[in-house]
PDB file of N, CA and C in Angstrom:
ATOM      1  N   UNK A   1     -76.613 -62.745 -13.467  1.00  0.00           N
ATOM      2  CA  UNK A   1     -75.487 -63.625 -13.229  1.00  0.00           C
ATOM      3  C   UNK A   1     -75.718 -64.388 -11.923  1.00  0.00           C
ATOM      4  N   UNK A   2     -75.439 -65.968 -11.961  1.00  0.00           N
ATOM      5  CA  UNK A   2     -75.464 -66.936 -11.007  1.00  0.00           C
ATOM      6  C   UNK A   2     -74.521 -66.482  -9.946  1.00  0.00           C
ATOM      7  N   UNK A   3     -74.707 -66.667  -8.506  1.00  0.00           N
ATOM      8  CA  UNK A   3     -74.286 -66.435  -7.275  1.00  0.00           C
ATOM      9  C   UNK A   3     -74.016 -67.548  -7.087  1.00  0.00           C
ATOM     10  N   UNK A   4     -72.842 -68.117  -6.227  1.00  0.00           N
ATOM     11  CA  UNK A   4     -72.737 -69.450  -5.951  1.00  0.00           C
ATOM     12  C   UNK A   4     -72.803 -69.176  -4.746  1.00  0.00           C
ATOM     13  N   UNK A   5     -73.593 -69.978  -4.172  1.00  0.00           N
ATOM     14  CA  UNK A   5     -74.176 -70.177  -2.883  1.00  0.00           C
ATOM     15  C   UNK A   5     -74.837 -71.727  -2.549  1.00  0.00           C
ATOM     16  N   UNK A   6     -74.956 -72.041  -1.759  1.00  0.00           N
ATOM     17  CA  UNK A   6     -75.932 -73.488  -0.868  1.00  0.00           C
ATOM     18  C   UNK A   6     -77.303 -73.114  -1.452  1.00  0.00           C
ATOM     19  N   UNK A   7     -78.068 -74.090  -1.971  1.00  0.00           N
ATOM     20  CA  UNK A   7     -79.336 -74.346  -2.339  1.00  0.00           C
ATOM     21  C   UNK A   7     -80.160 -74.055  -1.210  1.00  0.00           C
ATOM     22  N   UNK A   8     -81.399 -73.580  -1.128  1.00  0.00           N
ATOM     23  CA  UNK A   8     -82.245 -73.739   0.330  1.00  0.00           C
ATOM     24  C   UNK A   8     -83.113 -75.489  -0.223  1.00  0.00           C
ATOM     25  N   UNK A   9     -83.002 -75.908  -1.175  1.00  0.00           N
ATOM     26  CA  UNK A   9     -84.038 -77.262  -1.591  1.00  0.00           C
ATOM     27  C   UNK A   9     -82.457 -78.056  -1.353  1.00  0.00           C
ATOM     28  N   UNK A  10     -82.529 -78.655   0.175  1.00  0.00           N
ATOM     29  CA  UNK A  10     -81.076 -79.182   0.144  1.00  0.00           C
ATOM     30  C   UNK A  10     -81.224 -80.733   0.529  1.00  0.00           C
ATOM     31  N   UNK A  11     -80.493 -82.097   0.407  1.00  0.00           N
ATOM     32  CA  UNK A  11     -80.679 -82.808   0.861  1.00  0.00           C
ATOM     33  C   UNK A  11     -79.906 -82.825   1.786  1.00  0.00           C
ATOM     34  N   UNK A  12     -78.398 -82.685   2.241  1.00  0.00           N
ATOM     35  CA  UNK A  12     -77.743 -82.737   3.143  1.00  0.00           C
ATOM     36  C   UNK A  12     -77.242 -81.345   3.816  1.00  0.00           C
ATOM     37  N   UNK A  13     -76.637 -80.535   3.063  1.00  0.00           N
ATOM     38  CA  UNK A  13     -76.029 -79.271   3.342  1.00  0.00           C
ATOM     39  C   UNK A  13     -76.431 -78.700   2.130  1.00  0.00           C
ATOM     40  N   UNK A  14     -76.618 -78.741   1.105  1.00  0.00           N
ATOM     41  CA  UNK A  14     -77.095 -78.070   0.110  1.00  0.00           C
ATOM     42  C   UNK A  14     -76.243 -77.124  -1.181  1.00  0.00           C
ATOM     43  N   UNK A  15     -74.860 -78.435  -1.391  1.00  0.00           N
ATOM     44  CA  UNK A  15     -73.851 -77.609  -1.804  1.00  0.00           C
ATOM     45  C   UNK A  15     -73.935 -78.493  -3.189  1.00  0.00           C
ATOM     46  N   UNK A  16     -74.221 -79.340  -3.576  1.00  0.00           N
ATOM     47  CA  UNK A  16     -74.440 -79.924  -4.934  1.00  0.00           C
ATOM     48  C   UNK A  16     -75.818 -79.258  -5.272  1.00  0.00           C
ATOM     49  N   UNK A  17     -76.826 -79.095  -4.489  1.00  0.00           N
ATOM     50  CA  UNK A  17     -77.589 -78.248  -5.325  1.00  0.00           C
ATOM     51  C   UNK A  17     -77.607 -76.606  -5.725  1.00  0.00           C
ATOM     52  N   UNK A  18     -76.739 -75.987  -4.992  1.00  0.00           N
ATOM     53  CA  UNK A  18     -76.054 -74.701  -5.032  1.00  0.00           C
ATOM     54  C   UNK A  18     -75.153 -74.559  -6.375  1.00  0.00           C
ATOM     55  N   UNK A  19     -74.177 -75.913  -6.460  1.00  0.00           N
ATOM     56  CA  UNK A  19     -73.683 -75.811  -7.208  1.00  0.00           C
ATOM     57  C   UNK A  19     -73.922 -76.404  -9.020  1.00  0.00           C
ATOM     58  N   UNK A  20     -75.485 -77.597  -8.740  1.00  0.00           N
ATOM     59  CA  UNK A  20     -75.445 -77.360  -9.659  1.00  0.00           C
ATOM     60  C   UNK A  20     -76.644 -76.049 -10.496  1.00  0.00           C
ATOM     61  N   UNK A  21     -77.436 -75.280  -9.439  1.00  0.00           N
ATOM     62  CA  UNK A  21     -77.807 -74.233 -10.149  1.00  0.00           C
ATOM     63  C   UNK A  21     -76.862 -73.045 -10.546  1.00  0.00           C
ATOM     64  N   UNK A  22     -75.133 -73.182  -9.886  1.00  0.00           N
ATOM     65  CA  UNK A  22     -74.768 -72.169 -10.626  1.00  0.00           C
ATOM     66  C   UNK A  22     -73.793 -72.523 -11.852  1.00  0.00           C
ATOM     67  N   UNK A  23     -73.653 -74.361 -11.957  1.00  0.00           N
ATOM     68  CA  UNK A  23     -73.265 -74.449 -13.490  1.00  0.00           C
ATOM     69  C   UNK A  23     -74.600 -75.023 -14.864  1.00  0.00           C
ATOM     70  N   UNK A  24     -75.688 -74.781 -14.016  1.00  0.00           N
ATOM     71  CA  UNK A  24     -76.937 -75.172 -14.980  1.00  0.00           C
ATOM     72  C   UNK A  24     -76.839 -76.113 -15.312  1.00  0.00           C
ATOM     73  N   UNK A  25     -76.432 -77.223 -14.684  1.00  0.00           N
ATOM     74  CA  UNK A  25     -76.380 -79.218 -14.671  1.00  0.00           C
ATOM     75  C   UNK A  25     -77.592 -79.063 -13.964  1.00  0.00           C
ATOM     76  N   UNK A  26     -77.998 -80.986 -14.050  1.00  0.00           N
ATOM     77  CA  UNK A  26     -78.606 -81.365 -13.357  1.00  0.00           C
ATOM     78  C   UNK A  26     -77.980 -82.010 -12.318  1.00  0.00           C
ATOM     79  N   UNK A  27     -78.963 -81.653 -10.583  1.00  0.00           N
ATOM     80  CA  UNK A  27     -78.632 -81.632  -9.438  1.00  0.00           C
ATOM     81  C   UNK A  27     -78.344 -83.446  -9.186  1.00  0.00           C
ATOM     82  N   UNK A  28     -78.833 -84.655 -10.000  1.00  0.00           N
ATOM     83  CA  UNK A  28     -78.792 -85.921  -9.956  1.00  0.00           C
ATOM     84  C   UNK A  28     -77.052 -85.988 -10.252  1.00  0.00           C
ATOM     85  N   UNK A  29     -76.810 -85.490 -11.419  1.00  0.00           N
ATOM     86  CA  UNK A  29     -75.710 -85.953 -12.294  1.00  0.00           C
ATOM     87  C   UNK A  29     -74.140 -85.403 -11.170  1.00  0.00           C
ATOM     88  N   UNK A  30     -74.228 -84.329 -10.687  1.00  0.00           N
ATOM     89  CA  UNK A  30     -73.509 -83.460 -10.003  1.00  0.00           C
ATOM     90  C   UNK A  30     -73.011 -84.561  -8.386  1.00  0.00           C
ATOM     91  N   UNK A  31     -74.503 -84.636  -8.217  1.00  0.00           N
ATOM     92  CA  UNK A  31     -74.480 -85.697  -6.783  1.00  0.00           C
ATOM     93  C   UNK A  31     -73.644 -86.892  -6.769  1.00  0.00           C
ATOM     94  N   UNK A  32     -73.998 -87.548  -8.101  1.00  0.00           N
ATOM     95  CA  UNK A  32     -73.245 -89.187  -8.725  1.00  0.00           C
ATOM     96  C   UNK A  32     -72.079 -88.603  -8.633  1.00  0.00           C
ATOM     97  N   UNK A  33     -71.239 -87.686  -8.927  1.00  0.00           N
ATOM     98  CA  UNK A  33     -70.248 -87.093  -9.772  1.00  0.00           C
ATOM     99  C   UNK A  33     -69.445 -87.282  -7.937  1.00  0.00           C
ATOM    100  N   UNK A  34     -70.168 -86.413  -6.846  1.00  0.00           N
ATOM    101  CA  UNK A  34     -69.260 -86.427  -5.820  1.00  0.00           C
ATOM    102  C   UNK A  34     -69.643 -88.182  -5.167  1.00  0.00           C
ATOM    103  N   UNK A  35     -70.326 -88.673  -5.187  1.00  0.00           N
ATOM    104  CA  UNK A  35     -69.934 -89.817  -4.806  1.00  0.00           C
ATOM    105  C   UNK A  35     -69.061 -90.942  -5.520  1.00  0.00           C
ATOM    106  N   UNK A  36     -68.706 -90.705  -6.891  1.00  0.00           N
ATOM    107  CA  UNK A  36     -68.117 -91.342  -7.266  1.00  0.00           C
ATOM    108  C   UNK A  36     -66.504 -90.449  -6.860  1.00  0.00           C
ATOM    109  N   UNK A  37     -66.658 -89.288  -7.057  1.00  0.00           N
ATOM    110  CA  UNK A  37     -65.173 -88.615  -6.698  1.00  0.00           C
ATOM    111  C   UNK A  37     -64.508 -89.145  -4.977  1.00  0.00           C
ATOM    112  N   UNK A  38     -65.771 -89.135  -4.358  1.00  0.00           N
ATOM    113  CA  UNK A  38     -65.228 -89.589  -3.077  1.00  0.00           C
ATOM    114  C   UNK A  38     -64.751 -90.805  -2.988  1.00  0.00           C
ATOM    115  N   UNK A  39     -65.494 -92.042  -3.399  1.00  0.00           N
ATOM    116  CA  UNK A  39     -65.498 -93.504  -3.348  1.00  0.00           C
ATOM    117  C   UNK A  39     -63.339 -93.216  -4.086  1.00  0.00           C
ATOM    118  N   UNK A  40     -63.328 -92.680  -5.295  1.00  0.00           N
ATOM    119  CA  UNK A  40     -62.289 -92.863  -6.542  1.00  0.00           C
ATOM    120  C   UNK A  40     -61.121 -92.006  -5.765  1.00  0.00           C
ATOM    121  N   UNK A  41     -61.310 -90.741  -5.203  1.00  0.00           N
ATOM    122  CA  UNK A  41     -60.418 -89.976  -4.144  1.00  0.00           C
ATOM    123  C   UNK A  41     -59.884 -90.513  -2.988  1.00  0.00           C
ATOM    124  N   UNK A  42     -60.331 -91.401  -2.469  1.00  0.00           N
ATOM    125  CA  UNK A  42     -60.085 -91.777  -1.140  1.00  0.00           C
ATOM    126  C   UNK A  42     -60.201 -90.660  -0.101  1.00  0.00           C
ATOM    127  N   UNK A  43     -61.773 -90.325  -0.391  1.00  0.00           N
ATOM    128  CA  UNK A  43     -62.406 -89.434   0.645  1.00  0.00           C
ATOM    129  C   UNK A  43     -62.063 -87.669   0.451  1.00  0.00           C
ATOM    130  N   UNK A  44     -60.693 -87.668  -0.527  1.00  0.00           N
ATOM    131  CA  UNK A  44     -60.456 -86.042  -0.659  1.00  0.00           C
ATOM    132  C   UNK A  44     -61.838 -85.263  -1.185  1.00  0.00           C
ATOM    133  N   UNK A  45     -62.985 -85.745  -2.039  1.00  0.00           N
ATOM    134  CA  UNK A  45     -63.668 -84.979  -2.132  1.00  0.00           C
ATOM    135  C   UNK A  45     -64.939 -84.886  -1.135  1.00  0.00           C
ATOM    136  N   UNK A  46     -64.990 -85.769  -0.224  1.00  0.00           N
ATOM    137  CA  UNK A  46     -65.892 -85.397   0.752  1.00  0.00           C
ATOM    138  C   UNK A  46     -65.171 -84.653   1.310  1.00  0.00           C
ATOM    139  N   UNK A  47     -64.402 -83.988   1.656  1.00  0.00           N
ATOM    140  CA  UNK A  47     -63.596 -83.173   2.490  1.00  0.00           C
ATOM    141  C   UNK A  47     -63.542 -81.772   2.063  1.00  0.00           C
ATOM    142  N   UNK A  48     -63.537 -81.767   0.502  1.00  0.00           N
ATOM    143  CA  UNK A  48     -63.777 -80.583  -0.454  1.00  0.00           C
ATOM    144  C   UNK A  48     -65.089 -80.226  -0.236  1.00  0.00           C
ATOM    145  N   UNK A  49     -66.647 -81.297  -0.310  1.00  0.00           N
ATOM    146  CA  UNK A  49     -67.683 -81.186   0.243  1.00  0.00           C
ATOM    147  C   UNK A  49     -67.955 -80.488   1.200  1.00  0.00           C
ATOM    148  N   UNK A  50     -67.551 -80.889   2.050  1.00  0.00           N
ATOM    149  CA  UNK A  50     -67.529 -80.312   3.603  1.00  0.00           C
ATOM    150  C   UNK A  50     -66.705 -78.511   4.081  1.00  0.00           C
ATOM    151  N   UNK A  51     -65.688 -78.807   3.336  1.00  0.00           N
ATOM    152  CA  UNK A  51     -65.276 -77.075   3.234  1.00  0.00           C
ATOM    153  C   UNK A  51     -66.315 -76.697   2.569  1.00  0.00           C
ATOM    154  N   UNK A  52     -66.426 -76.556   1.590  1.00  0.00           N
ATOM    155  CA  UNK A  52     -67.622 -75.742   0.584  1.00  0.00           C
ATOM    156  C   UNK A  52     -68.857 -75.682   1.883  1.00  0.00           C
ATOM    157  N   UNK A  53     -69.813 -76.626   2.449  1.00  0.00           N
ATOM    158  CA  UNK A  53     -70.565 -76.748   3.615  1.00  0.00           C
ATOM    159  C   UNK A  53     -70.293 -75.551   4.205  1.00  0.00           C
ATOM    160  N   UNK A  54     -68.870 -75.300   4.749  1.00  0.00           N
ATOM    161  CA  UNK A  54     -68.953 -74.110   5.712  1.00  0.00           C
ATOM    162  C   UNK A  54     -68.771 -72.957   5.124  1.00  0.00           C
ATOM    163  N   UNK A  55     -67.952 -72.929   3.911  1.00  0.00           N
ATOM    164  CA  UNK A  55     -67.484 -71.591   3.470  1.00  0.00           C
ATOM    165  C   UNK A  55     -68.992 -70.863   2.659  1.00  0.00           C
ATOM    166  N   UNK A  56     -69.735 -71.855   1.781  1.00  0.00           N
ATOM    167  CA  UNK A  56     -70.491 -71.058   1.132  1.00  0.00           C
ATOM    168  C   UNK A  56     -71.862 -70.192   1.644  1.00  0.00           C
ATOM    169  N   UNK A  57     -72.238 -69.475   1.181  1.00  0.00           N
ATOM    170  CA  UNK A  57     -73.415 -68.379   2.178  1.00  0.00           C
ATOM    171  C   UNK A  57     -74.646 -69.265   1.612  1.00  0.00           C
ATOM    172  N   UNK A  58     -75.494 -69.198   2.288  1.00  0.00           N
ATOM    173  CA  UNK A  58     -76.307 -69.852   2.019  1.00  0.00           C
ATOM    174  C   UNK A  58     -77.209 -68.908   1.131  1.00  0.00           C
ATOM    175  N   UNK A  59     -78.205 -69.281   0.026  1.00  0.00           N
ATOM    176  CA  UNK A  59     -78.773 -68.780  -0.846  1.00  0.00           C
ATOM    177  C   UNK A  59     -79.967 -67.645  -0.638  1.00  0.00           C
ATOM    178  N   UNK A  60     -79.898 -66.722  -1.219  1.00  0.00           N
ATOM    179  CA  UNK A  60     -81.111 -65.509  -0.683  1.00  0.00           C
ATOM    180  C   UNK A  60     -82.507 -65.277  -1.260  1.00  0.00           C
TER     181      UNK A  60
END
């Protein structure tokens, strides 16, 4: 069973690739997904981004 955790193969903080190895997407589609949520949110999901950043453990 998948652990959700921060990717160590990260481009920024490593929480779209964390997250998409623990819903088995691809890490491209996941990425589009928060930049379009941010642009369409008015920033609430970079902010969701950024919690996840601190809260999640990073991967072992």
């Amino acid at each position: 069973m998948n652990k959700l955790a921060k990717s160590k193969n990260r481009t920024l903080f490593g929480v779209c690739g964390g997250l998409a190895k623990y819903l088995n997407i691809d890490v491209s589609i996941l990425r589009v997904i928060f930049i379009l949520g941010t642009i369409l949110s008015g920033s609430l999901v970079f902010w969701i981004y950024l919690l996840l950043a601190l809260v999640l453990p990073n991967e072992e």
